[in-house]
Protein backbone atom coordinates (compact mmCIF):
# COMPACT_ATOMS: atom_id res chain seq x y z
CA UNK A 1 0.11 45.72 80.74
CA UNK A 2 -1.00 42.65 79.30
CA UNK A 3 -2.59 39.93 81.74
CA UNK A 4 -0.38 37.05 82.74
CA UNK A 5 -1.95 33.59 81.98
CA UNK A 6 -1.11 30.09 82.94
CA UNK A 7 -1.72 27.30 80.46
CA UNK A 8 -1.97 23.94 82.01
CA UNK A 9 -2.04 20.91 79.34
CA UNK A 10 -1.17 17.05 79.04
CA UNK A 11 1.18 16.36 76.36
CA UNK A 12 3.07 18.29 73.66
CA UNK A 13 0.91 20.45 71.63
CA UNK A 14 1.50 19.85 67.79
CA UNK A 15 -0.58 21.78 64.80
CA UNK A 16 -1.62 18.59 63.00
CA UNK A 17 -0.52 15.59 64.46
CA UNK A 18 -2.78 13.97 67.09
CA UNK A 19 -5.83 14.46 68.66
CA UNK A 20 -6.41 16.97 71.32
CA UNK A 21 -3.26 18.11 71.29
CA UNK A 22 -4.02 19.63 68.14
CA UNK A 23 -6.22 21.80 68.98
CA UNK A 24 -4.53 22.57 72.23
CA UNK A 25 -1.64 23.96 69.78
CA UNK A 26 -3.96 25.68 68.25
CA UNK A 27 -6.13 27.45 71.15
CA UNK A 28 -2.03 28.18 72.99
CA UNK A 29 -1.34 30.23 69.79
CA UNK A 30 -4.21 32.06 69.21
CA UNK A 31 -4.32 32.94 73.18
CA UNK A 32 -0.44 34.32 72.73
CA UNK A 33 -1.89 36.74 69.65
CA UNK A 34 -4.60 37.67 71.87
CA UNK A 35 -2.08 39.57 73.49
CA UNK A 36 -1.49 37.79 76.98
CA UNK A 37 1.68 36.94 78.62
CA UNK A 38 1.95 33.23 78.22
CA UNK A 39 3.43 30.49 81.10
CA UNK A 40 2.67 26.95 79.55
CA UNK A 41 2.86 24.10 81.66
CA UNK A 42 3.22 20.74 79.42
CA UNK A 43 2.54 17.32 81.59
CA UNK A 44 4.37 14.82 80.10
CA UNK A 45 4.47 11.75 80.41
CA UNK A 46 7.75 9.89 79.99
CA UNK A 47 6.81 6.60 78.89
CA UNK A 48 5.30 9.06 75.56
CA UNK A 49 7.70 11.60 75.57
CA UNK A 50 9.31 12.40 72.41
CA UNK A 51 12.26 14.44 72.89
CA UNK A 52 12.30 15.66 69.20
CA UNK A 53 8.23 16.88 69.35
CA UNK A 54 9.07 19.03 72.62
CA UNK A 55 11.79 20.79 70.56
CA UNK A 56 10.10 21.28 67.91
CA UNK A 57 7.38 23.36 70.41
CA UNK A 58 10.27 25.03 71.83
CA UNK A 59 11.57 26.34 68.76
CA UNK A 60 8.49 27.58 67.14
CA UNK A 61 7.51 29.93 70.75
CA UNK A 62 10.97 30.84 71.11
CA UNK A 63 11.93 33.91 69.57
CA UNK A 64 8.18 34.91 70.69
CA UNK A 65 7.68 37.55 73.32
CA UNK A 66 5.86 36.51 76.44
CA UNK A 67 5.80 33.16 75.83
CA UNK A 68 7.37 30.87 78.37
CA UNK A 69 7.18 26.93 78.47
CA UNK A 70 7.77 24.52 81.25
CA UNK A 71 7.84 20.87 80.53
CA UNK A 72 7.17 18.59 83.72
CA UNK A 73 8.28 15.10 82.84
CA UNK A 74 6.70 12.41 84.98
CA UNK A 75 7.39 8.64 85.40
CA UNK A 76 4.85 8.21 87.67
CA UNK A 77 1.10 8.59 86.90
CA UNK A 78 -0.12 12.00 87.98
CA UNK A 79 -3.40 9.93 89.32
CA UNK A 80 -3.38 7.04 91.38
CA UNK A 81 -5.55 4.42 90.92
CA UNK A 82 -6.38 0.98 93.04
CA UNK A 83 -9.98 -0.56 92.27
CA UNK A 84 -11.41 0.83 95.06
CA UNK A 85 -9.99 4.86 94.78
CA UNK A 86 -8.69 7.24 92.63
CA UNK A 87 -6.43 10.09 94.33
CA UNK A 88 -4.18 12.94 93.24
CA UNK A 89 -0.70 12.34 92.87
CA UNK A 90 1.03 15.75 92.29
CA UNK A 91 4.02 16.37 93.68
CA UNK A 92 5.03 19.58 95.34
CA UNK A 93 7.78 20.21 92.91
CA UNK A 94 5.30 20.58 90.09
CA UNK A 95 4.08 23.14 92.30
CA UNK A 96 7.42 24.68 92.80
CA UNK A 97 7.95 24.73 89.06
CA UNK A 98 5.02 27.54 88.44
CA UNK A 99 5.30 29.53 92.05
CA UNK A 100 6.93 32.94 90.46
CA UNK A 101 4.40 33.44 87.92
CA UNK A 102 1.21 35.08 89.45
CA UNK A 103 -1.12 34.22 86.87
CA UNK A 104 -4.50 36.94 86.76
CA UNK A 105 -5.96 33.58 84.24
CA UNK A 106 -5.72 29.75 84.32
CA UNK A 107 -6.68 27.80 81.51
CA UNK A 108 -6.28 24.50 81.91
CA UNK A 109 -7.25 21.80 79.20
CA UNK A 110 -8.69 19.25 80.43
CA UNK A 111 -9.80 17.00 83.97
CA UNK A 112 -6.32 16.24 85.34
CA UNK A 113 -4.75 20.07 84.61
CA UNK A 114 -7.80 21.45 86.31
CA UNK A 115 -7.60 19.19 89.48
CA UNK A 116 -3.76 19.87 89.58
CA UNK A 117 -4.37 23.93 89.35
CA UNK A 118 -7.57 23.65 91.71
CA UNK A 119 -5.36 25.18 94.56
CA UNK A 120 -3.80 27.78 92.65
CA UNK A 121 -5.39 30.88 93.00
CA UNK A 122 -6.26 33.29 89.91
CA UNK A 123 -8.47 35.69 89.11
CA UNK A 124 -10.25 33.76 86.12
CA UNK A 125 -10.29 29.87 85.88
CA UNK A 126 -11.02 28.54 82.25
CA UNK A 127 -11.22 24.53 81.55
CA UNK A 128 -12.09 22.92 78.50
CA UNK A 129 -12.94 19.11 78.91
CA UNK A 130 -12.99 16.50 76.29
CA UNK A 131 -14.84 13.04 76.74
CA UNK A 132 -15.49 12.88 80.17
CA UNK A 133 -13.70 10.30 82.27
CA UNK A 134 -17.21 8.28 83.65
CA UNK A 135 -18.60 8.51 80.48
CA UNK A 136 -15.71 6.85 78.58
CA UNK A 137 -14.77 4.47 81.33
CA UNK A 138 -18.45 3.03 81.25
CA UNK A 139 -18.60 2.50 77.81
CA UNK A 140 -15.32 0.84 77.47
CA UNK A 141 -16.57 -1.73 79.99
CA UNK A 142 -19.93 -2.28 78.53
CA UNK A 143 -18.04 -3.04 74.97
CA UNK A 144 -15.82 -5.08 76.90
CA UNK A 145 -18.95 -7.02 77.70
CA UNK A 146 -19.65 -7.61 74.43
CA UNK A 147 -16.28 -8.67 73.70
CA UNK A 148 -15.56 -11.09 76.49
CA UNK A 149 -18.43 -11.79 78.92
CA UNK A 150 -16.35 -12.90 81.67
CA UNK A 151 -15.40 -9.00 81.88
CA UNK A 152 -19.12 -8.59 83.87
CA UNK A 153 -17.80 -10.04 86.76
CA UNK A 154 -15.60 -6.02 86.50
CA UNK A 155 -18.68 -3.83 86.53
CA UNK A 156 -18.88 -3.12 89.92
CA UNK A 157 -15.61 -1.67 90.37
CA UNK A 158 -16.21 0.54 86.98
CA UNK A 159 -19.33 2.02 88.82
CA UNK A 160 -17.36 3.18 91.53
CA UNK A 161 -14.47 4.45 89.52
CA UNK A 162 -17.62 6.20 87.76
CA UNK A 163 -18.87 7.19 90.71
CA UNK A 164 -16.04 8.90 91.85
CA UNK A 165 -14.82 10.68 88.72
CA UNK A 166 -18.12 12.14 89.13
CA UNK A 167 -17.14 13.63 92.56
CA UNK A 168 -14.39 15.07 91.56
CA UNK A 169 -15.56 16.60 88.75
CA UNK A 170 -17.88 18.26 91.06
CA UNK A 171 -14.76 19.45 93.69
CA UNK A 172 -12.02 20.21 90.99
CA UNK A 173 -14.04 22.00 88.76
CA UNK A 174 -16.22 24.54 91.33
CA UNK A 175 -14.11 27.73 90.97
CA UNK A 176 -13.72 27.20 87.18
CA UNK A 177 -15.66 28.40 83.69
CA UNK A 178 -16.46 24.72 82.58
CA UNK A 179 -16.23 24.97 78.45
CA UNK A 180 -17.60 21.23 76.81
CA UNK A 181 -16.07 20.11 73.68
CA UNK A 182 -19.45 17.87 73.20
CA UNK A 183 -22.68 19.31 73.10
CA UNK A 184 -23.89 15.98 74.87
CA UNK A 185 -21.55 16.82 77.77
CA UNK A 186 -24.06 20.29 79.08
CA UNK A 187 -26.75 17.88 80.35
CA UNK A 188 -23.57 15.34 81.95
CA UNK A 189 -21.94 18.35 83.88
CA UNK A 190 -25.33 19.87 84.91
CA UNK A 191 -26.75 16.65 86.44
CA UNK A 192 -23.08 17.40 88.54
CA UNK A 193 -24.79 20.96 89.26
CA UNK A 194 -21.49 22.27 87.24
CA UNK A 195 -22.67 24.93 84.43
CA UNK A 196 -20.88 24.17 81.01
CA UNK A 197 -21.21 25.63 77.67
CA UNK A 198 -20.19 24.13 74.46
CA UNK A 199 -18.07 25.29 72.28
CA UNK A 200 -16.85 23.76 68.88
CA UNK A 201 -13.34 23.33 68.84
CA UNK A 202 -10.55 24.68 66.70
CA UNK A 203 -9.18 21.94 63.95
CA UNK A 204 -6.80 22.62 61.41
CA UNK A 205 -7.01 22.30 57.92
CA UNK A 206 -3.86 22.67 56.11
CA UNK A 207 -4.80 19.85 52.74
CA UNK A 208 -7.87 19.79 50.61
CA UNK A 209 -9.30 17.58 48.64
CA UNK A 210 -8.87 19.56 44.99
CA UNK A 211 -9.27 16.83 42.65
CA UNK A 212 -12.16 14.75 43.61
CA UNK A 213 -12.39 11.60 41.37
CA UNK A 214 -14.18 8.57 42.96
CA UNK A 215 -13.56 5.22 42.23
CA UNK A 216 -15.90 3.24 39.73
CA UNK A 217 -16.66 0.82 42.33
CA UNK A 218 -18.69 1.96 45.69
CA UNK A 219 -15.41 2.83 48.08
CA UNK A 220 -15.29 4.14 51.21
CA UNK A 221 -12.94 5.36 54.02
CA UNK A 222 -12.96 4.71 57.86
CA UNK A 223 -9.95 6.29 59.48
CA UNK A 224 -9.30 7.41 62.90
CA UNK A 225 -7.01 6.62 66.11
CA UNK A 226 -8.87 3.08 66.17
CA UNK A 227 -7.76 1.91 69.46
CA UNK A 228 -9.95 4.97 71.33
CA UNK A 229 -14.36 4.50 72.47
CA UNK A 230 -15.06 5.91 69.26
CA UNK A 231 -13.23 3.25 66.76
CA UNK A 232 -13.80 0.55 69.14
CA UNK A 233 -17.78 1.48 68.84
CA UNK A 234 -17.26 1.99 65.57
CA UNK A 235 -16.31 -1.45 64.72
CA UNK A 236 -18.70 -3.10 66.31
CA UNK A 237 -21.43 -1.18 64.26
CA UNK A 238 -20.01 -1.75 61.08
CA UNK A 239 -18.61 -5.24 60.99
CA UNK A 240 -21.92 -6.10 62.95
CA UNK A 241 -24.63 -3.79 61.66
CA UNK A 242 -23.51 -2.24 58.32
CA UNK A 243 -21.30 -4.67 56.81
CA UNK A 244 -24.34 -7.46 56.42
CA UNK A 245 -26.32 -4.92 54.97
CA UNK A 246 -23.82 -3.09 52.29
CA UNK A 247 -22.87 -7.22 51.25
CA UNK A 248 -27.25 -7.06 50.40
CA UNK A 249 -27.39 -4.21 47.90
CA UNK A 250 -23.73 -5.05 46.19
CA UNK A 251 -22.76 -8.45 47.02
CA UNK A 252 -19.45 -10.35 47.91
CA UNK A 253 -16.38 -8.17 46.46
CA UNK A 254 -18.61 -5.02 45.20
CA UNK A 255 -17.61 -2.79 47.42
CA UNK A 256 -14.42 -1.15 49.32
CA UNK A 257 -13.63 -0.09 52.45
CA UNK A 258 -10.50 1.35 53.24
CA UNK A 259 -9.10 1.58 57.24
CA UNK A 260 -6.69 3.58 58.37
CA UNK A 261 -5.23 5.43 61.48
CA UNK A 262 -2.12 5.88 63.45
CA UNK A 263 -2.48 2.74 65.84
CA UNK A 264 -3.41 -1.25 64.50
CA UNK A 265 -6.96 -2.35 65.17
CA UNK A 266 -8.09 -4.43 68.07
CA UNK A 267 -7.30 -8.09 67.63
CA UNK A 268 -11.20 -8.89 67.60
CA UNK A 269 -11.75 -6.79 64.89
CA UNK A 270 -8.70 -7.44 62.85
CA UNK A 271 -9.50 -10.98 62.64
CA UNK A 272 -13.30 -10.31 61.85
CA UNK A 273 -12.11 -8.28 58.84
CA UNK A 274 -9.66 -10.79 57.84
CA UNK A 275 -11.72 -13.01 55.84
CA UNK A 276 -13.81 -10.31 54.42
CA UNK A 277 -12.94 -9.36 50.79
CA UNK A 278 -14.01 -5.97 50.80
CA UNK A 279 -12.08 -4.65 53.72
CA UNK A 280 -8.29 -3.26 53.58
CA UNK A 281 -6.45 -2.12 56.28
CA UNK A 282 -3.86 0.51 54.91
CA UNK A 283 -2.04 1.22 58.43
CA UNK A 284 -0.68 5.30 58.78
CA UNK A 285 -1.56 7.06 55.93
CA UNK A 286 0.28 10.69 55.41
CA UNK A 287 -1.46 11.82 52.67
CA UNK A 288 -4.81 11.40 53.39
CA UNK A 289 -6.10 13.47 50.77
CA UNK A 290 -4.67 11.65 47.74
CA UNK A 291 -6.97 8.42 49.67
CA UNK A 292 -9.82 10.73 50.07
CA UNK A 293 -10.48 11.62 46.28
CA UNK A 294 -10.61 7.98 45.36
CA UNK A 295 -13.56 7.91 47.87
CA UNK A 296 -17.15 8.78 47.62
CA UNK A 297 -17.62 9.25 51.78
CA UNK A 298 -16.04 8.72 55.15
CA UNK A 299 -17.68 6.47 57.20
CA UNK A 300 -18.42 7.46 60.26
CA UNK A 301 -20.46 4.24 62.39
CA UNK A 302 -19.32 5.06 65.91
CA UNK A 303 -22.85 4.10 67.91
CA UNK A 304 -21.69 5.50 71.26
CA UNK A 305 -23.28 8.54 72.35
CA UNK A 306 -19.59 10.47 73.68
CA UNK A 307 -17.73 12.98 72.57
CA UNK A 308 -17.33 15.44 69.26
CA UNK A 309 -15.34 13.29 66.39
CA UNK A 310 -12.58 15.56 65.07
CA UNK A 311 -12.71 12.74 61.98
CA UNK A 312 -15.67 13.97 61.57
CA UNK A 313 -14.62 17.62 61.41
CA UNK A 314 -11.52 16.69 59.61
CA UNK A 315 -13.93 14.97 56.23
CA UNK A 316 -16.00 18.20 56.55
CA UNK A 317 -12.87 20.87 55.70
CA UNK A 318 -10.73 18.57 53.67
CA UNK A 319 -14.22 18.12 51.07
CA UNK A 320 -15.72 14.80 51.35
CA UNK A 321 -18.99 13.21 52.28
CA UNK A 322 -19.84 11.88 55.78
CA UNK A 323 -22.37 9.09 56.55
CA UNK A 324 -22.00 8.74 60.29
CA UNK A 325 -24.32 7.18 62.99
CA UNK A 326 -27.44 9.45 64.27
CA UNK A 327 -25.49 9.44 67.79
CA UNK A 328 -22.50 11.93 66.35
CA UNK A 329 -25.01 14.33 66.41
CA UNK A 330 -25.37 14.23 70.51
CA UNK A 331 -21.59 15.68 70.65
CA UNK A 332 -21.84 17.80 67.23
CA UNK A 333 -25.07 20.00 66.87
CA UNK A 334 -24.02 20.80 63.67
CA UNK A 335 -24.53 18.29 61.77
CA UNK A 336 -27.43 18.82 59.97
CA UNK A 337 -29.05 15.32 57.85
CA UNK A 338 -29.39 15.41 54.46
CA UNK A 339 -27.62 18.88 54.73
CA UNK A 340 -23.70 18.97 55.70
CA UNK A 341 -23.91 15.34 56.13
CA UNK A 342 -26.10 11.81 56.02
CA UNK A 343 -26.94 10.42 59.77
CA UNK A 344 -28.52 7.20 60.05
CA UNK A 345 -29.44 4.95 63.31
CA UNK A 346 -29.57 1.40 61.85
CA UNK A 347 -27.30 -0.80 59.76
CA UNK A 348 -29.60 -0.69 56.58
CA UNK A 349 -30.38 2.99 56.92
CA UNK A 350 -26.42 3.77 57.31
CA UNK A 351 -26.01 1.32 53.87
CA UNK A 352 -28.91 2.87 51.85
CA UNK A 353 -27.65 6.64 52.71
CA UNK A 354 -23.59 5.06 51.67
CA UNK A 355 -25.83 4.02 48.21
CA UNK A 356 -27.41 7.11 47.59
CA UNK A 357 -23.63 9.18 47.81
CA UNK A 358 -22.53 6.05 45.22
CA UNK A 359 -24.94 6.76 42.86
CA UNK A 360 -25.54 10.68 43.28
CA UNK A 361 -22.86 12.92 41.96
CA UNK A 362 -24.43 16.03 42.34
CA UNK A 363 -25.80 15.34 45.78
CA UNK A 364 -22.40 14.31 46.96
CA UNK A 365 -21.40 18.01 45.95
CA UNK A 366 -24.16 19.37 47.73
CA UNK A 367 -23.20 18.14 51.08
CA UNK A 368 -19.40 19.03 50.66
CA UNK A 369 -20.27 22.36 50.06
CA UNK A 370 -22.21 22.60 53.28
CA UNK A 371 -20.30 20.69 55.33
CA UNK A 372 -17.17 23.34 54.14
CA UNK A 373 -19.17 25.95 55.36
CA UNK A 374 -19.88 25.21 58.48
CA UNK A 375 -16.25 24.30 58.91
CA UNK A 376 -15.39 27.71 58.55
CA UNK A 377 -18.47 28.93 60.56
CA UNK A 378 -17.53 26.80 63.78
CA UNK A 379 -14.28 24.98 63.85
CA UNK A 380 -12.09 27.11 61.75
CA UNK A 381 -8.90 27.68 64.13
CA UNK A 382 -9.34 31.65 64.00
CA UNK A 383 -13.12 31.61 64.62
CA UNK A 384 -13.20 28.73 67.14
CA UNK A 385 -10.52 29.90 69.42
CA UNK A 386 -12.66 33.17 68.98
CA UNK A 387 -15.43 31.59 71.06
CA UNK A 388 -12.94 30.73 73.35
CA UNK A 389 -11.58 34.09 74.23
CA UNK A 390 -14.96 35.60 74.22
CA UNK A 391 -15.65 33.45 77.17
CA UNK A 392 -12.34 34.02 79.19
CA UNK A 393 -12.96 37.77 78.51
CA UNK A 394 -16.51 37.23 80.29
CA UNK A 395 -18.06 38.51 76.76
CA UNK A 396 -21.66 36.91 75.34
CA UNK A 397 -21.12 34.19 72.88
CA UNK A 398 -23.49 34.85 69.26
């Protein structure tokens, strides 16, 4: 008899649209092949709810044999927060909602599944975190800072919120298997005393880049969800830092950079681009490969030292260059300089290494070839939920 299994996530898994509930899809479906009886709990939350994207899940796991979903749509936040607390908010119905299924596993993806199933008892407890909640909550407020110095006055009450993500971390997560999704995070969770493991995380890769034909003039591509720590870090570094220096080796209106993503960009940063020549702000763009081939690297400036960027892995399987900041590599241990990708820790470094993929044909190859194999080595779908299932089964990870 197969073991039963309880899947706890936020959100409406998809198989390419989004962020982590991308690769949720994708860990969910390779879990079902593994062979175990599925229940999948789906936190929602109604203000995002898209009626249309929850049928769509439906009907692809429906005809499939033990496979069960259960959608728990909430108007009310699941966490309560006041500027001096932060407290669970689950209701006993939710509770209610999973009490005939006696699951032997519980895999819950990320912080707020794993505090709601803390009290649920199972044989195995698996969670997978993404950007940890102090981590991301401190950085916001220190770019915040830079953004609007009044905002200082706020710090206090960030430490605490800190402060007490931290402690429950430590009580939510101490009958669980902690998996990281950033390398950066084993050193975070073990100054908790919580034992975590990375693991490189499953991303699809449906579209390649087959016909790569860069422009004549130096162009480049910065895409991402740009409202999230990494874009907003990201802008900062190359409006700031970059920008200056790229203007010094080809002057006003000789280069290109191309921005797009899903949300618009902060006002701050909007209006700093808006006077700049070189910059153009494409909005959604649904065939990002077509955009790709007409580029000669992604640019990748996000300074803050949190979480794994899956634009990163995204450039490395579809075939294109990366230049990325030196502080990508504290979530990705992959990435290898000069290898799979160019890393650089200053604004005239990051230009020079943007330069050398201009001018460098056969380099540029070099790297995507790299940067595609290691793809497939770690974050391949098949061979990253692998590493997953290894660890749930208790086996040792090579």
């Amino acid at each position: 008899m197969s073991q039963s299994m309880l899947i706890i996530n936020a959100g409406i898994p998809h198989p390419n649209r989004g962020a982590s509930v991308v690769l949720f899809y994708h860990y969910i479906k390779h879990l079902h092949a593994a062979g175990y009886n599925i229940l999948n709990l789906l936190l929602i939350d109604k203000q995002h709810f898209g009626e249309a994207a929850l049928t769509e899940y439906r009907t692809k796991h429906a005809p499939q044999e033990n496979f069960q979903i259960e959608a728990y749509l909430h108007d009310q936040p699941l966490i309560h927060r006041s500027r001096f607390n932060i407290t669970s908010n689950f209701p006993e119905e939710l509770y209610e909602q999973i009490k005939g299924f006696q699951a032997d596993i519980i895999v819950c993806f990320d912080t707020i599944p794993a505090w709601f199933a803390a009290k649920i008892p199972a044989e195995k407890k698996v969670v997978w975190l993404g950007d940890l909640h102090f981590q991301t909550e401190w950085h916001h407020a220190l770019y915040a800072i830079r953004e609007n110095p009044r905002q200082v006055t706020g710090i206090p009450f960030v430490w605490r919120s800190c402060s007490q993500w931290r402690q429950i971390y430590r009580e939510a997560l101490q009958d669980f298997t902690v998996v990281v999704s950033s390398k950066s995070s084993e050193q975070h969770m073990a100054a908790l005393r919580i034992q975590a493991q990375y693991l490189p995380y499953p991303w699809p890769n449906e579209d390649v880049v087959t016909e790569y034909n860069p422009r004549k003039t130096p162009t480049f591509l910065f895409f991402g969800s740009l409202v999230g720590l990494g874009s907003r870090s990201a802008f900062h570094f190359m409006i700031k830092k970059v920008y200056p220096e790229l203007v010094k080796l080809w002057g006003t209106g000789g280069f290109k950079i191309y921005i797009t993503g899903m949300r618009q960009m902060p006002g701050w940063a909007r209006d700093a681009i808006a006077a700049l020549p070189e910059f153009e702000f494409l909005g959604f763009v649904d065939n990002l490969e077509d955009l790709l081939a007409n580029c000669h690297a992604v640019m990748v400036p996000i300074r803050v030292p949190v979480g794994n960027r899956s634009r990163i892995v995204t450039a490395m399987a579809k075939g294109i260059p990366i230049v990325a900041h030196v502080n990508t590599r504290l979530g990705n241990p992959d990435l290898e300089d000069g290898v799979n990708c160019f890393l650089a820790n200053n604004g005239r470094d990051f230009a020079k290494k943007m330069q050398r993929l201009y001018v460098d044909a056969e380099l540029r190859q070099r790297i995507i070839i790299a940067a595609k194999d290691c793809y497939n080595r770690k974050f391949a779908p098949q061979t990253a939920t692998s590493f997953l299932i290894d660890i749930i089964k208790d086996k040792t990870r090579v």
